[in-house]
Protein backbone atom coordinates (compact mmCIF):
# COMPACT_ATOMS: atom_id res chain seq x y z
CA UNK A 1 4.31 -0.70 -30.16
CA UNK A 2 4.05 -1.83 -26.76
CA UNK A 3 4.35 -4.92 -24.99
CA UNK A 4 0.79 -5.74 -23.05
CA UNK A 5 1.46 -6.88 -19.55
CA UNK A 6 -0.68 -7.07 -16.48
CA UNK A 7 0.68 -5.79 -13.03
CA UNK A 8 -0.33 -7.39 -10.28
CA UNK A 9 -0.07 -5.51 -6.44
CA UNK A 10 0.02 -6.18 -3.03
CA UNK A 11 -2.04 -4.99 -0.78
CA UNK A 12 -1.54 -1.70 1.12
CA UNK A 13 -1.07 -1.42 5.13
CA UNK A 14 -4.77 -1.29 6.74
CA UNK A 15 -4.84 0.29 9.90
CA UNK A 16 -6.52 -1.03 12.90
CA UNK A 17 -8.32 2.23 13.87
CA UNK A 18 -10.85 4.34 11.74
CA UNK A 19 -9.15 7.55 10.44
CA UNK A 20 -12.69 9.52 10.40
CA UNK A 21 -12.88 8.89 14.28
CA UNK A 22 -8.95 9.32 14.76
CA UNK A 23 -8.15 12.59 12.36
CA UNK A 24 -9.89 14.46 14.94
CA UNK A 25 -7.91 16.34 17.50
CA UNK A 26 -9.36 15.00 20.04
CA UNK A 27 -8.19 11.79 19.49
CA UNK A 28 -5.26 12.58 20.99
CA UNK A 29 -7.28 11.46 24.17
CA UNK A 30 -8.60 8.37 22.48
CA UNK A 31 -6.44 5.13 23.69
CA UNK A 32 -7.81 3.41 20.31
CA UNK A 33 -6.25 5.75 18.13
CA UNK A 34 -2.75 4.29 17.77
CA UNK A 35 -1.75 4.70 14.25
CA UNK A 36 -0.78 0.97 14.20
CA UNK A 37 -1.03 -1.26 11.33
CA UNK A 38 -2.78 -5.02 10.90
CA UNK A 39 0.26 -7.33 9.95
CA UNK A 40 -1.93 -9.94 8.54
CA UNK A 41 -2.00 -7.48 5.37
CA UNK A 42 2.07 -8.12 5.25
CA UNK A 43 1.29 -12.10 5.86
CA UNK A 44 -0.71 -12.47 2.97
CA UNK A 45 1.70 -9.87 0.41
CA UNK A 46 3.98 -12.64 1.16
CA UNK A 47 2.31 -15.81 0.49
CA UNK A 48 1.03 -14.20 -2.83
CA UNK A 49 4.41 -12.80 -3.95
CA UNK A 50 5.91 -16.32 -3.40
CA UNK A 51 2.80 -18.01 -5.28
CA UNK A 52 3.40 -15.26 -8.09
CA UNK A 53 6.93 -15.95 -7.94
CA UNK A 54 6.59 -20.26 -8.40
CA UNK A 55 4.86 -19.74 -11.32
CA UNK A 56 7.09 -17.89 -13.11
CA UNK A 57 4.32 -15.27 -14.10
CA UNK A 58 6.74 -12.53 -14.79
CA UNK A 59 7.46 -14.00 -18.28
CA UNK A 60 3.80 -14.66 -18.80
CA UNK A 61 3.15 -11.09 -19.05
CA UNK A 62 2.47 -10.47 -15.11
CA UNK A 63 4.70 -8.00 -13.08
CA UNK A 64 4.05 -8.01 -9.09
CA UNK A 65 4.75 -5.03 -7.96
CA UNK A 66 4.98 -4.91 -3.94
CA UNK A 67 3.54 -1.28 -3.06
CA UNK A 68 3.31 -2.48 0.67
CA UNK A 69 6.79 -1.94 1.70
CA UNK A 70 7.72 1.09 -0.24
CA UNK A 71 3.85 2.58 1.24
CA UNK A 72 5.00 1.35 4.47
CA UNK A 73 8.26 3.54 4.55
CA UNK A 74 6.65 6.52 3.00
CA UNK A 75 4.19 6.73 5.87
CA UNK A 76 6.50 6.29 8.48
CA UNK A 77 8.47 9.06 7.07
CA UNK A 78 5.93 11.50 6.66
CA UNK A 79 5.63 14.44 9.15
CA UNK A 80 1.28 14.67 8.41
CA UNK A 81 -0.93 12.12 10.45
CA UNK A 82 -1.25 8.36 9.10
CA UNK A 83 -4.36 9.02 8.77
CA UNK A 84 -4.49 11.72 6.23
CA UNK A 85 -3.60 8.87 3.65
CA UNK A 86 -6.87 7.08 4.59
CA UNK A 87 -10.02 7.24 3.40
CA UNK A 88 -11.12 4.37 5.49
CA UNK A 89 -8.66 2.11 7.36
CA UNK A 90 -8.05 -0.09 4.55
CA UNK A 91 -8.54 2.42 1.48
CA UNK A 92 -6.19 5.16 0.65
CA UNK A 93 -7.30 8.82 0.33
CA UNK A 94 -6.86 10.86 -3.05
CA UNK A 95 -3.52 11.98 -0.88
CA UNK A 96 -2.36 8.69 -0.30
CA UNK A 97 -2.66 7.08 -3.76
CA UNK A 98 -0.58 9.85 -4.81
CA UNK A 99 1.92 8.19 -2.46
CA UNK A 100 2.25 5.49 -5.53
CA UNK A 101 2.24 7.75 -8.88
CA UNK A 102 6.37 7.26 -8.45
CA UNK A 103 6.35 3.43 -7.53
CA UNK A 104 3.76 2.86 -10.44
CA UNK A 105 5.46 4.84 -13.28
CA UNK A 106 9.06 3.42 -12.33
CA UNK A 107 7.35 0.28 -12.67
CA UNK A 108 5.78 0.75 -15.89
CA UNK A 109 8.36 2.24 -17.77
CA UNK A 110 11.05 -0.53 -16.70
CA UNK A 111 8.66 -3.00 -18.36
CA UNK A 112 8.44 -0.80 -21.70
């Protein structure tokens, strides 16, 4: 039987450009297309990890799990655009979510 738990993420780097207008190859061109990231997102994962973290919610049944950081290094890593993870600049594509299946299953079956 397994233990019931919630899990409880941070938010994922939002870019400050729009990937539809960016992708293109003629962005190149574009001074707005700078594949840089709003660090307000990284602000906020913070505060909310130390909130989660004062209330002791990990033996309540809550597990944060911070996917910004380990998102973060993937995607400075990778050889493809930034913006081939993005759907929108603050929604991952169906490529970029499979950035997480490893982060997410690690997670999960350390907490079975």
């Amino acid at each position: 039987l397994f233990r019931s738990f919630l899990i409880v993420t941070s938010g994922i780097p939002v870019l400050t450009a729009d990937p539809d207008v960016c992708s293109n190859s003629l962005a190149r061109i574009n001074n707005m297309c700078t594949s840089k990231f709003d660090n307000a997102v990284k602000e906020k994962n913070a505060l909310y990890q130390a909130f989660i973290n004062n209330r002791n919610s990990s033996a309540k049944g809550f597990l944060f799990l911070d996917i910004y950081s380990p998102l973060m290094a993937k995607l400075s890593r990778s050889r493809n655009s930034v913006y081939n993870y993005y759907f929108n600049s603050s929604h991952l594509s169906r490529e970029g979510a499979f950035l997480l299946v490893p982060l997410l299953s690690e997670a999960i079956m350390e907490k079975q």
